[in-house]
N, C-alpha and C. Protein backbone atom coordinates (compact mmCIF):
# COMPACT_ATOMS: atom_id res chain seq x y z
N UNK A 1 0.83 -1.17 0.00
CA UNK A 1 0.00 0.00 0.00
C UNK A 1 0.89 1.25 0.00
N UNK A 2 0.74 1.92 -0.88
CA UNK A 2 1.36 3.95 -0.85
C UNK A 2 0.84 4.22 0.26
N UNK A 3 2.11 5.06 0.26
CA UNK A 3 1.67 6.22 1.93
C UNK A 3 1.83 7.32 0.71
N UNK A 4 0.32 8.03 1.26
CA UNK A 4 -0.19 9.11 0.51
C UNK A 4 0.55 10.16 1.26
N UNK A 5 1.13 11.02 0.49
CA UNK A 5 1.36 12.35 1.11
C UNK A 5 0.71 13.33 1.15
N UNK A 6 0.78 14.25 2.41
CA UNK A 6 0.07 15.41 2.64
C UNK A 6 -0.58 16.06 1.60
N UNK A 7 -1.14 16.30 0.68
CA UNK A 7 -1.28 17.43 -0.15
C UNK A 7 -1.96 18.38 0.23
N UNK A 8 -1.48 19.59 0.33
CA UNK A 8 -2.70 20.72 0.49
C UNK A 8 -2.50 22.18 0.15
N UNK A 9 -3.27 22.49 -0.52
CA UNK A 9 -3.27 23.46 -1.46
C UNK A 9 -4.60 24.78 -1.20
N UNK A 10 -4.11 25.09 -0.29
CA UNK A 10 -5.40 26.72 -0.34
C UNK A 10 -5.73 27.21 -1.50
N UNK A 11 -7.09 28.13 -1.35
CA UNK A 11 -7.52 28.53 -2.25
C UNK A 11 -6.62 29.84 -2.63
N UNK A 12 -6.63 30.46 -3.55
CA UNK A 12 -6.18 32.39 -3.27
C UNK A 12 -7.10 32.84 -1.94
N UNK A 13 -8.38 32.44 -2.04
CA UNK A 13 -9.24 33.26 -1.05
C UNK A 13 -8.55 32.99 0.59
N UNK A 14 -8.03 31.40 0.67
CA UNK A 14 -7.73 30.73 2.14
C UNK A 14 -6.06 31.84 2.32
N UNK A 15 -5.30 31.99 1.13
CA UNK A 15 -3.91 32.83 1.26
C UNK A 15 -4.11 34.07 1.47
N UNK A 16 -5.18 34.67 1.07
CA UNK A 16 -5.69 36.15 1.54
C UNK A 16 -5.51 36.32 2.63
N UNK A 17 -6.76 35.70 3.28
CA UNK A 17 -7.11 35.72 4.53
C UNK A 17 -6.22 35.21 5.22
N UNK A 18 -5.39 34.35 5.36
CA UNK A 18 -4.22 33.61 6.66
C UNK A 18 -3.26 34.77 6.23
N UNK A 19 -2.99 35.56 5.22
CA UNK A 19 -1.70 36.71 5.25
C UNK A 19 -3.03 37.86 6.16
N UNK A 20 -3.92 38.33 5.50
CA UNK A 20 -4.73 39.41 6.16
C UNK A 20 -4.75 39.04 7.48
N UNK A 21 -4.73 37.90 8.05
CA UNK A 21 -5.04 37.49 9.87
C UNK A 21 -3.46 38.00 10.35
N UNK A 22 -2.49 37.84 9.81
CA UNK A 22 -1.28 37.60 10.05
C UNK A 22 -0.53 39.10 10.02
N UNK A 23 -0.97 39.91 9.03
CA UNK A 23 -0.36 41.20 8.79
C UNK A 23 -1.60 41.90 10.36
N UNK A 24 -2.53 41.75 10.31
CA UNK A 24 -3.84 42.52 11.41
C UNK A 24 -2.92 42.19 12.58
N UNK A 25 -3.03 41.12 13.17
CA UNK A 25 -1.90 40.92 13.78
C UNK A 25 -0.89 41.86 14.49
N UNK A 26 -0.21 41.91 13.11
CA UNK A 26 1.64 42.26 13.38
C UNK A 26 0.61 44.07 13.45
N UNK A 27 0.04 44.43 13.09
CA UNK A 27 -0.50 45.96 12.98
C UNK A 27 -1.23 45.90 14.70
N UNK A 28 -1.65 45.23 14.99
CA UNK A 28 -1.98 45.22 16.51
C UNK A 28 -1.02 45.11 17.82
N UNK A 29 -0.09 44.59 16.91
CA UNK A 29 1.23 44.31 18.37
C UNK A 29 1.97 45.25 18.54
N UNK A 30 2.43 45.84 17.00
CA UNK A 30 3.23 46.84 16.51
C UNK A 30 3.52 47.23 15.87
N UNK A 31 2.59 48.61 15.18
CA UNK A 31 2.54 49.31 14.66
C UNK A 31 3.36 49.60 13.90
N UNK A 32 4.67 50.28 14.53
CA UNK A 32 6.04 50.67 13.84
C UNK A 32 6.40 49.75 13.16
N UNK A 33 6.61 48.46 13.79
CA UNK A 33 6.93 47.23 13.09
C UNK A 33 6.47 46.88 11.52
N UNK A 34 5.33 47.39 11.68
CA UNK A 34 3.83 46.55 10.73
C UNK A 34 4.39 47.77 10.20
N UNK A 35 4.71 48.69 10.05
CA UNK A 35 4.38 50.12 9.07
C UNK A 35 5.72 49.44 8.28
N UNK A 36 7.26 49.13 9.03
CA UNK A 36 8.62 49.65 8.44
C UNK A 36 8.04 48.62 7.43
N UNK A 37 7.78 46.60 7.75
CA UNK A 37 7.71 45.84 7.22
C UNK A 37 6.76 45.79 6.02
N UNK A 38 5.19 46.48 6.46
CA UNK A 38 4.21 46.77 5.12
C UNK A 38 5.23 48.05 3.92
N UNK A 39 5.66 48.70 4.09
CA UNK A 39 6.95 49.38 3.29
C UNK A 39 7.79 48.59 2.21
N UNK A 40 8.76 47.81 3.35
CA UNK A 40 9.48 47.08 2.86
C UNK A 40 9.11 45.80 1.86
N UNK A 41 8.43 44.94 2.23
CA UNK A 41 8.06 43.93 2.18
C UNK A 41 7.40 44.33 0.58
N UNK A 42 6.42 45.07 1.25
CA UNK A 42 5.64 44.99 -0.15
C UNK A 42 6.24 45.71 -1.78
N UNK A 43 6.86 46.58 -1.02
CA UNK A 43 7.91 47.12 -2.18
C UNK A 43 8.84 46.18 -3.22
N UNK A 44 9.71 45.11 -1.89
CA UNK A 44 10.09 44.05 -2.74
C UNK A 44 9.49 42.93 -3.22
N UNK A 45 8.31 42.34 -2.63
CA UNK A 45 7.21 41.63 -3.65
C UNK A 45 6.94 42.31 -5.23
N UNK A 46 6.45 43.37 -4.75
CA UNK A 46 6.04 43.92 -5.93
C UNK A 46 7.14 43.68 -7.23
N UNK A 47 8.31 44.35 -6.68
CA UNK A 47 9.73 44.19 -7.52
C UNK A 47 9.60 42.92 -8.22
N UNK A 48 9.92 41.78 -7.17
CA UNK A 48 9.76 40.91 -7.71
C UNK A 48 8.35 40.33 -8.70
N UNK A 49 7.61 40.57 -8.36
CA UNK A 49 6.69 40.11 -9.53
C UNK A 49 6.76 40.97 -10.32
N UNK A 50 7.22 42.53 -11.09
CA UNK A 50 7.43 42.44 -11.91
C UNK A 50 8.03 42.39 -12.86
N UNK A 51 9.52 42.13 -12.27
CA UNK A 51 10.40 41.00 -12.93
C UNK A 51 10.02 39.88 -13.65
N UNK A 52 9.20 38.89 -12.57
CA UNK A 52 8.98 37.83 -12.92
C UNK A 52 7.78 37.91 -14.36
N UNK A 53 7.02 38.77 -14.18
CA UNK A 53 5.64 39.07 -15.37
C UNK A 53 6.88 39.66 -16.53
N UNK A 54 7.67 40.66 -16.21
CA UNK A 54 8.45 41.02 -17.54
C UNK A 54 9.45 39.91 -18.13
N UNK A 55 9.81 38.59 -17.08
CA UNK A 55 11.02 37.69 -17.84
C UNK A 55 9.60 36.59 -18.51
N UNK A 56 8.74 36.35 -17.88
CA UNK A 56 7.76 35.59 -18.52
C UNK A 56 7.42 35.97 -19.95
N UNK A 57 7.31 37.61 -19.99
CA UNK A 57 6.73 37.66 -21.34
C UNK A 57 7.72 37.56 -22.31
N UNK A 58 9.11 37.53 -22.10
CA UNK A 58 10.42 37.17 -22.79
C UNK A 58 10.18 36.11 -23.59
N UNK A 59 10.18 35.16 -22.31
CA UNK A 59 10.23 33.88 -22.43
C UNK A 59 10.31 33.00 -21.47
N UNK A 60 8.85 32.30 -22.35
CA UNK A 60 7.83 31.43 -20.87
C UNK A 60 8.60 30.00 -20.63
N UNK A 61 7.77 30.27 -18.93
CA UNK A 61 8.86 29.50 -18.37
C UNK A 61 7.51 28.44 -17.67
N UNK A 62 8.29 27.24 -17.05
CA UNK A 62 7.02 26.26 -16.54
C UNK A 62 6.97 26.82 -15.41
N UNK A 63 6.80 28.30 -14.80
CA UNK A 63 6.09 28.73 -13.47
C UNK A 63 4.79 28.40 -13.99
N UNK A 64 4.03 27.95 -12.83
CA UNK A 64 2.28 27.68 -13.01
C UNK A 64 1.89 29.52 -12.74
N UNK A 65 0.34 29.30 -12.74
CA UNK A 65 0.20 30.38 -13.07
C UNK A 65 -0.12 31.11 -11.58
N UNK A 66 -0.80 30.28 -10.55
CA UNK A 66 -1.11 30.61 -9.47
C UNK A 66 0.20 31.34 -8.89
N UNK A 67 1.41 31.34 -9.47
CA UNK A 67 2.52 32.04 -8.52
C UNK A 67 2.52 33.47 -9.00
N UNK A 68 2.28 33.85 -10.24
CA UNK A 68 1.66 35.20 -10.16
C UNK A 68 0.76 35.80 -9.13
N UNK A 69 -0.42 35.17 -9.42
CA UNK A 69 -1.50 35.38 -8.19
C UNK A 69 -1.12 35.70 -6.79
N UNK A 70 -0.31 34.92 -6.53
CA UNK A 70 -0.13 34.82 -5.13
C UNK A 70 0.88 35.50 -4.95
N UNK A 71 1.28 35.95 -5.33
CA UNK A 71 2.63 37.32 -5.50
C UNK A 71 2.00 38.44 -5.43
N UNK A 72 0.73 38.89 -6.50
CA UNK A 72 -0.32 39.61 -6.59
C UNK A 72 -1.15 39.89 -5.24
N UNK A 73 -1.42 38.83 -4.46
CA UNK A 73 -1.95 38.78 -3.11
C UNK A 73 -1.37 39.15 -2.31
N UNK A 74 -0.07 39.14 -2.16
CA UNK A 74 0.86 39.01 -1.33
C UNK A 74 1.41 40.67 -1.40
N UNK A 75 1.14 41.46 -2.59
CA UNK A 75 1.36 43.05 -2.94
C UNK A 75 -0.08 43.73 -2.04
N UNK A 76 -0.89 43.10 -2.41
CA UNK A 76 -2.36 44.05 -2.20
C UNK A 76 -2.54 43.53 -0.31
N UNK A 77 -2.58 42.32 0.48
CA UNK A 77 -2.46 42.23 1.52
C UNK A 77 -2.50 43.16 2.61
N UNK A 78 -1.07 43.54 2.34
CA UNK A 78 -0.16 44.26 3.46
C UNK A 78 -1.41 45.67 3.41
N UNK A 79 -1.39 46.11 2.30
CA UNK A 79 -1.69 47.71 2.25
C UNK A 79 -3.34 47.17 2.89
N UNK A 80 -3.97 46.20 1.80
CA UNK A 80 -5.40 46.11 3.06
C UNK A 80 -5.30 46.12 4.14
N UNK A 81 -4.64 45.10 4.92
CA UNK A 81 -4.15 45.43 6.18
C UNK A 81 -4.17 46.71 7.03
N UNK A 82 -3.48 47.75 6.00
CA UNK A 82 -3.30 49.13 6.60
C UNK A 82 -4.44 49.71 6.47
N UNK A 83 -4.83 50.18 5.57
CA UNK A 83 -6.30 50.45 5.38
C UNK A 83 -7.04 50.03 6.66
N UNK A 84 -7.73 48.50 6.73
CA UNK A 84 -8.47 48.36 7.94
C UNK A 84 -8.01 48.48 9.55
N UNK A 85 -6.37 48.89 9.47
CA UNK A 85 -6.26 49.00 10.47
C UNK A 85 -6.58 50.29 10.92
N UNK A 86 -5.83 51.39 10.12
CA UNK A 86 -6.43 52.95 10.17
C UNK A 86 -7.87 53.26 10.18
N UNK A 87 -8.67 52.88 9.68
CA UNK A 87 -10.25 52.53 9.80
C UNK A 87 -10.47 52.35 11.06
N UNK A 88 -10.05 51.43 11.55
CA UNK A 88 -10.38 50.92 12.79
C UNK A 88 -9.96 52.06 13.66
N UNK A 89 -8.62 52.32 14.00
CA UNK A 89 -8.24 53.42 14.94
C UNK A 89 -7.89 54.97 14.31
N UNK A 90 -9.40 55.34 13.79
CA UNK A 90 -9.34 56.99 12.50
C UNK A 90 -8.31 57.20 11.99
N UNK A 91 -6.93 56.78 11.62
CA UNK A 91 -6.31 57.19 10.79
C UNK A 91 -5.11 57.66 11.64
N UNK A 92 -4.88 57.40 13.29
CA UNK A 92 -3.53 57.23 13.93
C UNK A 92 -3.23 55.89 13.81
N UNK A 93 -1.54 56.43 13.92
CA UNK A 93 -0.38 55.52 13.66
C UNK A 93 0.07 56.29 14.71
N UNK A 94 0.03 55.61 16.01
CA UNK A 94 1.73 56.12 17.02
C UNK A 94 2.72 55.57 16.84
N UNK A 95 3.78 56.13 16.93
CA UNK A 95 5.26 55.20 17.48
C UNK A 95 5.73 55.18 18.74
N UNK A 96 4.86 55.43 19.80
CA UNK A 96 5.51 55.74 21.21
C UNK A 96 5.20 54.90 21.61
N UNK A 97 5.70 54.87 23.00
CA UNK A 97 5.28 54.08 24.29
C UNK A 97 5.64 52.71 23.64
């Protein structure tokens, strides 16, 4: 008998939401933190995917297609994140205390 391996594969919608739980989070613990990293982070995602969309249209490569997507998710995330967090507390950001 095969021993089946794990497979498991989220939806885009299940990667949204476990990064959106995860960035809300890091914006609840710390702020400063969540601001330098939503900056950073998403700046170099972005980079990188569009590298990756400009070497693709060169010349295609066997990336599937969902790794766009989820690169794509992984750009828009962070900033939702910010959005509902500023919503939530009118539009302060402290760095103190």
């Amino acid at each position: 008998m095969k021993r089946q391996l794990l497979s498991f594969r989220p939806s885009l919608l299940e990667i949204f939401l476990l990064e959106l739980a995860v960035w809300l989070a890091l914006w609840l613990i710390n702020d400063y933190v969540a601001t330098l990293l939503t900056l950073i982070l998403t700046a170099i995602v972005f980079a990188v995917l569009v590298i990756a969309v400009i070497s693709e249209a060169i010349d295609r490569s066997k990336v599937p297609r969902q790794y766009f997507w989820i690169m794509g998710i992984s750009v828009i995330t962070p900033i939702v994140a910010t959005i509902i967090y500023l919503l939530i507390f009118g539009g302060k950001i402290e760095f103190g205390n």
